[in-house]
N, C-alpha and C. Protein backbone atom coordinates (compact mmCIF):
# COMPACT_ATOMS: atom_id res chain seq x y z
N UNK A 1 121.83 114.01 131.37
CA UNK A 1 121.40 114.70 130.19
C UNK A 1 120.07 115.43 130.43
N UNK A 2 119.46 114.99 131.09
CA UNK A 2 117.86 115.06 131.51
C UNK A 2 118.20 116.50 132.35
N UNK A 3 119.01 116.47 133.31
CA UNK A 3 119.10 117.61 134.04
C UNK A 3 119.53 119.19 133.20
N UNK A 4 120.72 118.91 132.16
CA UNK A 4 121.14 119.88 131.36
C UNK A 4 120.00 120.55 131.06
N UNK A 5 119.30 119.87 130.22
CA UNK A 5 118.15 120.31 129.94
C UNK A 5 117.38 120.77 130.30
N UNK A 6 116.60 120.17 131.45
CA UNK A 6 116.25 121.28 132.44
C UNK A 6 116.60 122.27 132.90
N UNK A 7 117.79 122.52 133.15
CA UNK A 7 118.57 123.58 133.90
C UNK A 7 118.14 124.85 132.29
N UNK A 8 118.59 124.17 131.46
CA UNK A 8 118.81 125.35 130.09
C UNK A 8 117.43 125.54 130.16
N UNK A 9 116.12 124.97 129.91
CA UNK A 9 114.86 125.34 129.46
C UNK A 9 114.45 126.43 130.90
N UNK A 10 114.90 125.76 131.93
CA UNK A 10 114.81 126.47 132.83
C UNK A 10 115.01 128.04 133.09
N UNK A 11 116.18 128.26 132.50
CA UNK A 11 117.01 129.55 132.41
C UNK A 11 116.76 130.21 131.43
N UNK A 12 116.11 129.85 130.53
CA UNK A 12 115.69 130.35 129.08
C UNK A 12 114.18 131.00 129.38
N UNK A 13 113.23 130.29 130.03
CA UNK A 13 112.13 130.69 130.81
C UNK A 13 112.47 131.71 131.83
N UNK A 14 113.49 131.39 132.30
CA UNK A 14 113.72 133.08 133.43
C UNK A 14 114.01 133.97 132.76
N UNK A 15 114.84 133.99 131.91
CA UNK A 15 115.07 134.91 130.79
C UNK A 15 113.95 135.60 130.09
N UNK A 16 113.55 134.84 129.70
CA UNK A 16 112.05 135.53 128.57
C UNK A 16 111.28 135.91 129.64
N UNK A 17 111.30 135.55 130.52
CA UNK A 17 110.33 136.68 131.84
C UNK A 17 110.79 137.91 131.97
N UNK A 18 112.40 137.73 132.22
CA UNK A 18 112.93 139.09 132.71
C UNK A 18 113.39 139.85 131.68
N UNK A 19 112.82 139.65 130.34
CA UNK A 19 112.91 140.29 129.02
C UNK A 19 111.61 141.22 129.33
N UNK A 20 110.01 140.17 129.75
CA UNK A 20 109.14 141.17 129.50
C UNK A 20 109.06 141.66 130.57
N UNK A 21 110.07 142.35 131.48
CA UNK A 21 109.41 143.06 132.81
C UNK A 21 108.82 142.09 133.86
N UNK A 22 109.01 140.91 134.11
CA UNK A 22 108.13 139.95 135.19
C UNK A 22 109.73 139.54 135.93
N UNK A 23 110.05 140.26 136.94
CA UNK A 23 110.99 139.96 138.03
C UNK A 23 111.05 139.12 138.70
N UNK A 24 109.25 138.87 139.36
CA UNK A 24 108.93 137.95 140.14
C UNK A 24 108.60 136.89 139.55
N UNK A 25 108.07 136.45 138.81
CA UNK A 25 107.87 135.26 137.93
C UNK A 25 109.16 134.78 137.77
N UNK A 26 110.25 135.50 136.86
CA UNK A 26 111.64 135.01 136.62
C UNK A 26 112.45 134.62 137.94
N UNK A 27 112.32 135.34 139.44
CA UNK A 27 112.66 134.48 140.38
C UNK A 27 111.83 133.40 140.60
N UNK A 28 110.26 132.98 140.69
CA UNK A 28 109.76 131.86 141.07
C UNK A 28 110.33 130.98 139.67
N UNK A 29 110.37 131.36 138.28
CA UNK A 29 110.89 130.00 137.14
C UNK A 29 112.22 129.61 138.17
N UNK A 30 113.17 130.19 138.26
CA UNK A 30 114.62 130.21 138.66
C UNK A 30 114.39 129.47 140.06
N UNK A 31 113.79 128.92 141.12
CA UNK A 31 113.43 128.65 142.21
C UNK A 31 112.76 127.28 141.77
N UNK A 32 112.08 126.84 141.19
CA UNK A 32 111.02 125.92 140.12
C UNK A 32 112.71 124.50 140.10
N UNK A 33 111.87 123.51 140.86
CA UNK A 33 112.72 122.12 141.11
C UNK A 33 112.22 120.71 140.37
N UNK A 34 113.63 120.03 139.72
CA UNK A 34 112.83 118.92 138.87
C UNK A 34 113.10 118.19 140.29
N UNK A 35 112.13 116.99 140.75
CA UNK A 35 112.18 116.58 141.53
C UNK A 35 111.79 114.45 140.76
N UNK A 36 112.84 114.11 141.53
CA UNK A 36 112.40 112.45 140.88
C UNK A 36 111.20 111.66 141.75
N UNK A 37 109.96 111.37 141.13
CA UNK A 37 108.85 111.06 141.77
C UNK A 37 108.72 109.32 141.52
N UNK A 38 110.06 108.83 141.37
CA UNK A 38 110.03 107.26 141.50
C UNK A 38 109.73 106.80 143.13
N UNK A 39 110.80 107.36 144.22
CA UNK A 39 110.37 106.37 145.15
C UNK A 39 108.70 106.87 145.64
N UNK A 40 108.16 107.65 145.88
CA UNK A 40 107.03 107.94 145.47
C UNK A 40 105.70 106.51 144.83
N UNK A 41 106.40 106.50 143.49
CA UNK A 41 105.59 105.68 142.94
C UNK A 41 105.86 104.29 143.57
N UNK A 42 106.93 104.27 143.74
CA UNK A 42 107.25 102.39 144.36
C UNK A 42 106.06 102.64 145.83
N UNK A 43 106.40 103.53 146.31
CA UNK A 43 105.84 103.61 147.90
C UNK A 43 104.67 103.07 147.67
N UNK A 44 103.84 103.91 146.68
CA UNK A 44 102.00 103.40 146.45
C UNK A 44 101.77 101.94 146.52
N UNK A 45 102.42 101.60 145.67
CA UNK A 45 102.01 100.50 145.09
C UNK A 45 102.45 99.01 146.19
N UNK A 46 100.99 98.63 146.80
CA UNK A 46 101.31 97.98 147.78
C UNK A 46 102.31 96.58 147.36
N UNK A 47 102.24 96.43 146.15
CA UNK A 47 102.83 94.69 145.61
C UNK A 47 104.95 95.22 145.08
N UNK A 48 105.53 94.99 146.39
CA UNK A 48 106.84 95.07 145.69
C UNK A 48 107.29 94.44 143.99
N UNK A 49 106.56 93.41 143.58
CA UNK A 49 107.16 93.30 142.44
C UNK A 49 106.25 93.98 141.73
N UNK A 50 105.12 94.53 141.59
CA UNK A 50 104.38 95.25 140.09
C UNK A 50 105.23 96.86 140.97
N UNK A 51 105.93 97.06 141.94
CA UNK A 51 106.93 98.07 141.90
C UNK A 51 107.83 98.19 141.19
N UNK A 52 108.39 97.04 141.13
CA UNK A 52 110.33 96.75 140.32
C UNK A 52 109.61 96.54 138.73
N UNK A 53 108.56 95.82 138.66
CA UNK A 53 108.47 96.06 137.31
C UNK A 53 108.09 97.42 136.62
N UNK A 54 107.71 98.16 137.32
CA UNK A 54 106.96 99.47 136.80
C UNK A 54 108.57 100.29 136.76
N UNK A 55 109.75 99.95 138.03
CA UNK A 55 110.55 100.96 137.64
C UNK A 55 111.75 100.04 136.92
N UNK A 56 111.40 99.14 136.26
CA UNK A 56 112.35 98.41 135.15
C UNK A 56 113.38 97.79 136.28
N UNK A 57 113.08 97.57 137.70
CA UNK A 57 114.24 96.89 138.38
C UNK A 57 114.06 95.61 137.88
N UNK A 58 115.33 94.65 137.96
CA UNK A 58 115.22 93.01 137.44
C UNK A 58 115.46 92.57 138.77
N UNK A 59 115.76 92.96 139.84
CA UNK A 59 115.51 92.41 141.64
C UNK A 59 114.77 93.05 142.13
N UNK A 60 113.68 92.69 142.91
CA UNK A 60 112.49 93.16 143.74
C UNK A 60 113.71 93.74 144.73
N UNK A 61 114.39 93.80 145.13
CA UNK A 61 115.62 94.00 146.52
C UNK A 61 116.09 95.43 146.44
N UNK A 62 116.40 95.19 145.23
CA UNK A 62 116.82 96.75 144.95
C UNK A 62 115.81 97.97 145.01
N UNK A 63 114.27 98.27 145.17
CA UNK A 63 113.03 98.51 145.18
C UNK A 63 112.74 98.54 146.16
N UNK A 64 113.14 97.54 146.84
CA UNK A 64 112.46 97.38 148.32
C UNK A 64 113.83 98.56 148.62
N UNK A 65 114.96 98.48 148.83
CA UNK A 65 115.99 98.67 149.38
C UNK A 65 116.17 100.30 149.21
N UNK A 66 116.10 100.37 147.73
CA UNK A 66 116.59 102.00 147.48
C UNK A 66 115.37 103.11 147.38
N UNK A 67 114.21 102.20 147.14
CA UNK A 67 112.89 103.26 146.85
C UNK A 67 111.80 103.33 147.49
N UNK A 68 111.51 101.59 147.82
CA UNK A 68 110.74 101.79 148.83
C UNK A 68 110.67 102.80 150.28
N UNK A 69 109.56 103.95 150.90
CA UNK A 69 109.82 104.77 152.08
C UNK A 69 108.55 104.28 152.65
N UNK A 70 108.05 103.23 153.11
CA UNK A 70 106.88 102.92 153.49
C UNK A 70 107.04 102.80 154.74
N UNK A 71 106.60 103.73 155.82
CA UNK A 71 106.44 103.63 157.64
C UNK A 71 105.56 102.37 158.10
N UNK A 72 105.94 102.53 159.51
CA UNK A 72 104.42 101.75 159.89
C UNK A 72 103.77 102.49 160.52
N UNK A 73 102.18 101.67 160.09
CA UNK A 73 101.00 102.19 159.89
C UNK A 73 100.40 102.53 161.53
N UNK A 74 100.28 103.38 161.91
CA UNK A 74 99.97 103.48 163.80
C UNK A 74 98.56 103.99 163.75
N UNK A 75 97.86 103.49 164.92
CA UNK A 75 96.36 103.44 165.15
C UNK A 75 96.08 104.34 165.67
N UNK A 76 94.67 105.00 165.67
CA UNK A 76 94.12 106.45 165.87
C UNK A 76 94.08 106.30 167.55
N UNK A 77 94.68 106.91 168.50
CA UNK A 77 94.49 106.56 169.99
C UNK A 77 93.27 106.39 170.54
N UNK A 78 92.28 107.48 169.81
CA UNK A 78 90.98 107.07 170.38
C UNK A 78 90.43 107.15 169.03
């Protein structure tokens, strides 16, 4: 539902650009990405469970598993 919406507000904003003469604006709205900034937020947050609780998971597993992107940490050579 979340996306419809976007997509329409989206297209409605390219529109009213390319009503007033702004071509380029109405291609950058039309180019313009909803992007989901959950695993993101799990990543920060060094404590897996104040992760799962922040994204309403009821298993720390699923958090660790689907959102967590945390590398390991490698040392400056010199």
């Amino acid at each position: 539902m979340l996306r419809n919406r976007w997509d329409d507000a989206r297209a409605s904003a390219a529109a009213a650009a390319d009503e007033r003469g702004e071509a380029e604006l109405a291609d950058r709205i039309r180019q313009f990405q909803f992007r989901d900034i959950r695993p993101k937020a799990a990543s920060e947050i060094r404590d897996v469970a104040d992760a799962s609780v922040l994204l309403g998971h009821s298993k720390e597993e699923i958090t660790e598993r689907v959102y967590r992107r945390v590398g390991a940490v490698a040392k400056p050579s010199r």
